[in-house]
PDB file of N, CA and C in Angstrom:
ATOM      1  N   UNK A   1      -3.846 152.916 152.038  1.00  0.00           N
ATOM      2  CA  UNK A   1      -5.153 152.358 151.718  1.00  0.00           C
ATOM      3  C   UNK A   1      -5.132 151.909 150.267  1.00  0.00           C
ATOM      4  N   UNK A   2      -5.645 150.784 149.857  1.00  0.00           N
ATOM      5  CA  UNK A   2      -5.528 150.423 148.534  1.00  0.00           C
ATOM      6  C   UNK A   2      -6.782 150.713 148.055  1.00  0.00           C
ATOM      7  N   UNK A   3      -6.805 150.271 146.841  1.00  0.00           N
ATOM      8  CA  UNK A   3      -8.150 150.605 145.585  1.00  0.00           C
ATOM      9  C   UNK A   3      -9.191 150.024 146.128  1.00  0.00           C
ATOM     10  N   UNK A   4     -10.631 150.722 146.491  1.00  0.00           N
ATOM     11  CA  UNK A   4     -11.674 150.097 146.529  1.00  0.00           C
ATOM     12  C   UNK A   4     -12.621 149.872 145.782  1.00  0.00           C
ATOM     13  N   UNK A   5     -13.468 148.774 145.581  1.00  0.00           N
ATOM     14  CA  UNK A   5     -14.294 148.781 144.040  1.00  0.00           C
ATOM     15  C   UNK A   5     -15.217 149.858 144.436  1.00  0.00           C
ATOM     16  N   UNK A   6     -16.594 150.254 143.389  1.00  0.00           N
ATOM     17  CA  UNK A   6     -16.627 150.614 143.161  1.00  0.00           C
ATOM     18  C   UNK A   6     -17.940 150.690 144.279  1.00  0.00           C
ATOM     19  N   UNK A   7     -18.929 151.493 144.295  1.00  0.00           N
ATOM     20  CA  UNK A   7     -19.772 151.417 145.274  1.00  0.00           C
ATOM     21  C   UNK A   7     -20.908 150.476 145.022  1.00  0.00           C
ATOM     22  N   UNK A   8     -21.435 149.559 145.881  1.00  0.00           N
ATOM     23  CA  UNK A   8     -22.252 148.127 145.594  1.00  0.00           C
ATOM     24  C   UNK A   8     -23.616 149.335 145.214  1.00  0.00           C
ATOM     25  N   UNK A   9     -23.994 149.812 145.972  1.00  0.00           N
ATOM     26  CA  UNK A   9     -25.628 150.572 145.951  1.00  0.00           C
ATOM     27  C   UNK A   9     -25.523 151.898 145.591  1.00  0.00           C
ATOM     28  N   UNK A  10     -26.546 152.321 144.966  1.00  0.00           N
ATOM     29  CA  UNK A  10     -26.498 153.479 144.636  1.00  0.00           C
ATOM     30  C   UNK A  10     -28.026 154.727 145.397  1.00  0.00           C
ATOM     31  N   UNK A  11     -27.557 156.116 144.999  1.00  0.00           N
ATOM     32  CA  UNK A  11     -28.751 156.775 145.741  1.00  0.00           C
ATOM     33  C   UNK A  11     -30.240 156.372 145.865  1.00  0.00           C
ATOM     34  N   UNK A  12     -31.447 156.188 146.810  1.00  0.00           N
ATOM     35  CA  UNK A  12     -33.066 156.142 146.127  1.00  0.00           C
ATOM     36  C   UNK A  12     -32.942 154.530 146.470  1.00  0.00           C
ATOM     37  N   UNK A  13     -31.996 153.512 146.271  1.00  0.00           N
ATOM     38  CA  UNK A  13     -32.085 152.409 146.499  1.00  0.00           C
ATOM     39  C   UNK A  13     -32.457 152.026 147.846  1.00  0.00           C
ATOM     40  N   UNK A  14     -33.654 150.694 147.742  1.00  0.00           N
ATOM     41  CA  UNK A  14     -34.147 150.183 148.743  1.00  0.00           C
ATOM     42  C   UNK A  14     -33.525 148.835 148.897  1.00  0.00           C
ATOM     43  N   UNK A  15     -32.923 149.279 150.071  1.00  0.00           N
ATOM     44  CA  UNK A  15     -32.096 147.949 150.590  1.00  0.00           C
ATOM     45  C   UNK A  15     -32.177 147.019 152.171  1.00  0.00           C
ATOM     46  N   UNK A  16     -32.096 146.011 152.254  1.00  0.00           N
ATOM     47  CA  UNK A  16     -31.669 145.836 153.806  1.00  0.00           C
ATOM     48  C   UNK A  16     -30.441 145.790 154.687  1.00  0.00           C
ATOM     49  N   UNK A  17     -30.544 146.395 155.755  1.00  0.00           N
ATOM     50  CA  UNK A  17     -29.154 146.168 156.424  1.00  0.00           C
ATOM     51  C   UNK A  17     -29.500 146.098 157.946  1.00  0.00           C
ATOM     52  N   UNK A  18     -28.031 145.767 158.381  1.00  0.00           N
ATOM     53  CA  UNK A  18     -27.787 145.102 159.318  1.00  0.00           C
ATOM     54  C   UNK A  18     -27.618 146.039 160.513  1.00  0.00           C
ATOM     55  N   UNK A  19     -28.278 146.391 161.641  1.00  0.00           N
ATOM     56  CA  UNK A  19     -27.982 147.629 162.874  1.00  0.00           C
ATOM     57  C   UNK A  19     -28.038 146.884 164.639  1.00  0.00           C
ATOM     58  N   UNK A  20     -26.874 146.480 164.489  1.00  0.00           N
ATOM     59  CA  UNK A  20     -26.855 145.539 166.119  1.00  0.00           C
ATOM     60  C   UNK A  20     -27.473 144.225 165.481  1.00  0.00           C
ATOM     61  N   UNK A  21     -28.197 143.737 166.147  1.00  0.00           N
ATOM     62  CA  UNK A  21     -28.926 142.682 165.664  1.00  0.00           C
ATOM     63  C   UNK A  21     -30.447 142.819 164.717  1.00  0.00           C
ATOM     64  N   UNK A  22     -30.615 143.885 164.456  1.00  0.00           N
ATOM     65  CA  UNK A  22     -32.103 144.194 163.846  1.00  0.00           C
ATOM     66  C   UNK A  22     -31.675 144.098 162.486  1.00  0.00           C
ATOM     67  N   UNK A  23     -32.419 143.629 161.987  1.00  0.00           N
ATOM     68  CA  UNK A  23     -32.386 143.753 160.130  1.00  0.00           C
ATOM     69  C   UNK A  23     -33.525 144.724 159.795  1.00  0.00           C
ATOM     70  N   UNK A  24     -32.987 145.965 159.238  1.00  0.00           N
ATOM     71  CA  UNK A  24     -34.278 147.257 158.712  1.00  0.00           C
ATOM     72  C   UNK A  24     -34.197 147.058 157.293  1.00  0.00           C
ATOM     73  N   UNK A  25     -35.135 147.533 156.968  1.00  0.00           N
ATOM     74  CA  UNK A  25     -35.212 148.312 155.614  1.00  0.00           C
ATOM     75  C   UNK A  25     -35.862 149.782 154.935  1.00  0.00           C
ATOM     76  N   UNK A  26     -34.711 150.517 154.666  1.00  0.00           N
ATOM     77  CA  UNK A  26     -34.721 151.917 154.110  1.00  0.00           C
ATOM     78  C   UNK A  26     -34.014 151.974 152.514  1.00  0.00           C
ATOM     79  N   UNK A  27     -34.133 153.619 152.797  1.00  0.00           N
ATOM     80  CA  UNK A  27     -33.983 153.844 151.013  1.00  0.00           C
ATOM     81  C   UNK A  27     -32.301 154.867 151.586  1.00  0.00           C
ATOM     82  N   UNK A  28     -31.637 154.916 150.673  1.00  0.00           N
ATOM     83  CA  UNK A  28     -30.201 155.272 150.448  1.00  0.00           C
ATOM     84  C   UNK A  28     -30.235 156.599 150.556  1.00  0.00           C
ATOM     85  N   UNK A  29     -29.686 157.390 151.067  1.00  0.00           N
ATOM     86  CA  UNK A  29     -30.104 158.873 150.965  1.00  0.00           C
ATOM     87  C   UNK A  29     -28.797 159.751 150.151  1.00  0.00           C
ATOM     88  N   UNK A  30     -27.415 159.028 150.862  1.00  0.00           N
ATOM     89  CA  UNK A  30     -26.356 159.355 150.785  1.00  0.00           C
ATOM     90  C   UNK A  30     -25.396 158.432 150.862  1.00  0.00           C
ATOM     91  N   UNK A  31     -24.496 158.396 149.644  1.00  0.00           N
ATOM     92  CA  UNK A  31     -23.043 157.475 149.681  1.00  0.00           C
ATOM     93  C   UNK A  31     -21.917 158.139 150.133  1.00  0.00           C
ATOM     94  N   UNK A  32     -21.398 157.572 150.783  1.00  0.00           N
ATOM     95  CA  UNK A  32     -19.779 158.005 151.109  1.00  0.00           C
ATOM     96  C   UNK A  32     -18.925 157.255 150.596  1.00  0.00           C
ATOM     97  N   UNK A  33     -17.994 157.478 149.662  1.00  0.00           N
ATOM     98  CA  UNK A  33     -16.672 157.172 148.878  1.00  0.00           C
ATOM     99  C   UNK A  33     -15.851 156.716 150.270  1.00  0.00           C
ATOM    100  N   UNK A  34     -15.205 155.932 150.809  1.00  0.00           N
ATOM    101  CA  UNK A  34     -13.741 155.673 151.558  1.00  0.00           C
ATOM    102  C   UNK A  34     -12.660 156.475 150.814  1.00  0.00           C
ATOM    103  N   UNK A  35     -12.223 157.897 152.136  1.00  0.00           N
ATOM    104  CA  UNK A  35     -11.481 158.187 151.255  1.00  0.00           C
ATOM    105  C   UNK A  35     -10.161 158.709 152.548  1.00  0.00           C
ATOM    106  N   UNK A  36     -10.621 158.323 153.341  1.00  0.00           N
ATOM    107  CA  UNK A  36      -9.645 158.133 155.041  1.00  0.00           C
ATOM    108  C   UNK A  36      -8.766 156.973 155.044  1.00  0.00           C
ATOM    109  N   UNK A  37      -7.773 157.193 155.218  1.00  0.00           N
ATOM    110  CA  UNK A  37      -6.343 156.171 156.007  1.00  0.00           C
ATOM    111  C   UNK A  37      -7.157 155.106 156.616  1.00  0.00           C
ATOM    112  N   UNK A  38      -7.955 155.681 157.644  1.00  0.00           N
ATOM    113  CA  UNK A  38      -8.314 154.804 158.639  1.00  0.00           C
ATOM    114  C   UNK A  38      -9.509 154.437 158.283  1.00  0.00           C
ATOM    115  N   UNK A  39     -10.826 154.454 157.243  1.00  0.00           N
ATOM    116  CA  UNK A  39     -11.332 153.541 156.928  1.00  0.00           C
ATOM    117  C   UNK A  39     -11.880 153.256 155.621  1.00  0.00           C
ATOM    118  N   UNK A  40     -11.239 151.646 155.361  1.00  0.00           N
ATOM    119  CA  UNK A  40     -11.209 151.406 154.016  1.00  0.00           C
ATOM    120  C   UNK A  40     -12.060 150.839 153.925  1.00  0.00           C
ATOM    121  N   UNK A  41     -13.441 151.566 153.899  1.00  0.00           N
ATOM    122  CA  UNK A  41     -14.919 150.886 153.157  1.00  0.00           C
ATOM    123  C   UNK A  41     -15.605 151.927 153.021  1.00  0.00           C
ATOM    124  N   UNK A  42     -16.811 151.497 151.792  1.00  0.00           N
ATOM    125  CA  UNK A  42     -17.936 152.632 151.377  1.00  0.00           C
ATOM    126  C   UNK A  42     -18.564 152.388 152.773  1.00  0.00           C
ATOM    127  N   UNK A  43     -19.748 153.590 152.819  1.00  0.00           N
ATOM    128  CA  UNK A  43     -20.550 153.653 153.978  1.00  0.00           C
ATOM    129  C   UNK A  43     -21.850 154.157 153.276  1.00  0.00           C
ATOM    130  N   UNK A  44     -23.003 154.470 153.971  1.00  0.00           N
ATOM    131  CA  UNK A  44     -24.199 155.267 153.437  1.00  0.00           C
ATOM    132  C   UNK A  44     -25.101 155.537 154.527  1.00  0.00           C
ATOM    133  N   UNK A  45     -25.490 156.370 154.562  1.00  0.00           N
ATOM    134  CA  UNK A  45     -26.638 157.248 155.326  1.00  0.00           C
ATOM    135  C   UNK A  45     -28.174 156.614 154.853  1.00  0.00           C
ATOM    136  N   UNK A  46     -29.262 155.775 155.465  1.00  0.00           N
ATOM    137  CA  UNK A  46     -30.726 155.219 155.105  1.00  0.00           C
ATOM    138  C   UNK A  46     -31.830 155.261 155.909  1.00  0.00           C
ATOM    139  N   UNK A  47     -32.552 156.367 155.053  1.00  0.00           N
ATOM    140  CA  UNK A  47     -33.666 156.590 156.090  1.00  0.00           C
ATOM    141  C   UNK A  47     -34.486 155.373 155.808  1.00  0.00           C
ATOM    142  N   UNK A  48     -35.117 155.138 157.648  1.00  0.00           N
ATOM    143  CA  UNK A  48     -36.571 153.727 157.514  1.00  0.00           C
ATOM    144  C   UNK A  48     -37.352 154.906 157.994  1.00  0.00           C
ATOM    145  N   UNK A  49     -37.854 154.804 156.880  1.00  0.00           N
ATOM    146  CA  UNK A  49     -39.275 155.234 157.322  1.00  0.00           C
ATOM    147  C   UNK A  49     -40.581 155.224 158.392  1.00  0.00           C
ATOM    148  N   UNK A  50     -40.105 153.580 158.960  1.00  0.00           N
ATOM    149  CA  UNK A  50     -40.821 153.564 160.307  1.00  0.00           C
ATOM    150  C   UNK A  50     -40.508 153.730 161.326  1.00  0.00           C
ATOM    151  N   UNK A  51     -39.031 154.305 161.689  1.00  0.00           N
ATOM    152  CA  UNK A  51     -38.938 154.826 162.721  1.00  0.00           C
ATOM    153  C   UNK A  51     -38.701 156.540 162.596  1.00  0.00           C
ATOM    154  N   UNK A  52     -38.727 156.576 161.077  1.00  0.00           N
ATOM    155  CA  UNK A  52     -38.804 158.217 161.115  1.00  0.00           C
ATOM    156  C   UNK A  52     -37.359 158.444 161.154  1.00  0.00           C
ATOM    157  N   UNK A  53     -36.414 157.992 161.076  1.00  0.00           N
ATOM    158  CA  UNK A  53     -35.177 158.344 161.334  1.00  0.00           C
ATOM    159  C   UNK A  53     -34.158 157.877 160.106  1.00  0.00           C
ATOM    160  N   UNK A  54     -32.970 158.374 160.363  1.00  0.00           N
ATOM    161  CA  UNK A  54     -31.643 157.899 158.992  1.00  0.00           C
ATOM    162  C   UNK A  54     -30.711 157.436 159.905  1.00  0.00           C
ATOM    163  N   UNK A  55     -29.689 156.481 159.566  1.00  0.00           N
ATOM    164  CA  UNK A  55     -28.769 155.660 160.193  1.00  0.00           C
ATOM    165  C   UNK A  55     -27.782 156.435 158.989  1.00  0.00           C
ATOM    166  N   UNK A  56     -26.816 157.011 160.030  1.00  0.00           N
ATOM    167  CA  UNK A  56     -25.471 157.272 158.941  1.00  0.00           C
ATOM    168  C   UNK A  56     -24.745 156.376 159.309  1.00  0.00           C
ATOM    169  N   UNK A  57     -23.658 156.341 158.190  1.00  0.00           N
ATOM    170  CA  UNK A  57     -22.194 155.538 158.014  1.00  0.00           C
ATOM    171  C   UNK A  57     -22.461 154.073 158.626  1.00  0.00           C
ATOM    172  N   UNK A  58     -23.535 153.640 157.805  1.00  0.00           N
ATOM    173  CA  UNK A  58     -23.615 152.250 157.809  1.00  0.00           C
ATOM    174  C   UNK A  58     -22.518 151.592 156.911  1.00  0.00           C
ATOM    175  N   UNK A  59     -21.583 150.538 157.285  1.00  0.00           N
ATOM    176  CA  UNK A  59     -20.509 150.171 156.375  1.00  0.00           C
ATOM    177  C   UNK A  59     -21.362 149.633 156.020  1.00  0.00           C
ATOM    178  N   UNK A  60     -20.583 149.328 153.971  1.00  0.00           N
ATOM    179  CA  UNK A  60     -21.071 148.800 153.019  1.00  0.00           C
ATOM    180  C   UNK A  60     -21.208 147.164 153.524  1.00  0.00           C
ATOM    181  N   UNK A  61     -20.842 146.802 153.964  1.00  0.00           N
ATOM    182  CA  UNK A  61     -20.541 145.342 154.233  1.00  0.00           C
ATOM    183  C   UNK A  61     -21.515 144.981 155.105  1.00  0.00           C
ATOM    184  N   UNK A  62     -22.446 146.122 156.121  1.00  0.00           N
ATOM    185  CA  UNK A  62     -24.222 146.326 156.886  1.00  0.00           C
ATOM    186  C   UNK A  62     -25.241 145.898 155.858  1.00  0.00           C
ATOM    187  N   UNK A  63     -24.894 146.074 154.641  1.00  0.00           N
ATOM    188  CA  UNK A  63     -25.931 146.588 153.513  1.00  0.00           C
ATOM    189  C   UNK A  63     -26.229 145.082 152.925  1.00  0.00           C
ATOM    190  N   UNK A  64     -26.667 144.638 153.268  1.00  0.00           N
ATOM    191  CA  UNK A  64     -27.393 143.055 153.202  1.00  0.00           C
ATOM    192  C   UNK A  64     -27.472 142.628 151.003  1.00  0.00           C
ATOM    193  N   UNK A  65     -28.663 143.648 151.029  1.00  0.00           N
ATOM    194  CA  UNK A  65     -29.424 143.551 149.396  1.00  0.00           C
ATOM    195  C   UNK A  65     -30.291 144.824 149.639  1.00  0.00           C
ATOM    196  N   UNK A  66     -30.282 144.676 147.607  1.00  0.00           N
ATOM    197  CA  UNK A  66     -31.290 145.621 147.665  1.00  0.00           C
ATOM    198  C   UNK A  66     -32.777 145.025 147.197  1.00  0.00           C
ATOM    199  N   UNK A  67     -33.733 145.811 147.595  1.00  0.00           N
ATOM    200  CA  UNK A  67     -35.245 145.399 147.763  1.00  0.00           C
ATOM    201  C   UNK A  67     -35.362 145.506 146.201  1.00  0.00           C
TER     202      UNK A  67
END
């Protein structure tokens, strides 16, 4: 696995991302570093608030912008 930059978003951040075809928007709860063989990208855990729920290990590359 080679060097990955550095993480685009950080914790508390309100961002949009990408889940099947729906575009949500939540706040960052948790970052995950890539630090597995098998996958070379950040990820993050974001609760939406309107469904009451958190989406883990959204790849960084889901993560649209932040609000």
């Amino acid at each position: 696995m080679g060097h990955l930059p550095p993480l685009k978003f950080s914790l508390n951040d309100s961002v949009q991302f990408r889940i099947a075809n729906d575009i949500l928007t939540g706040v960052i709860e948790f970052a995950d570093f890539a630090h597995s063989p098998r996958r070379a990208y950040h990820s993050y855990s974001i609760f939406v608030e309107e469904r009451g729920c958190s989406f883990a290990h959204v790849p960084e590359y889901d993560v649209l912008e932040k609000n």
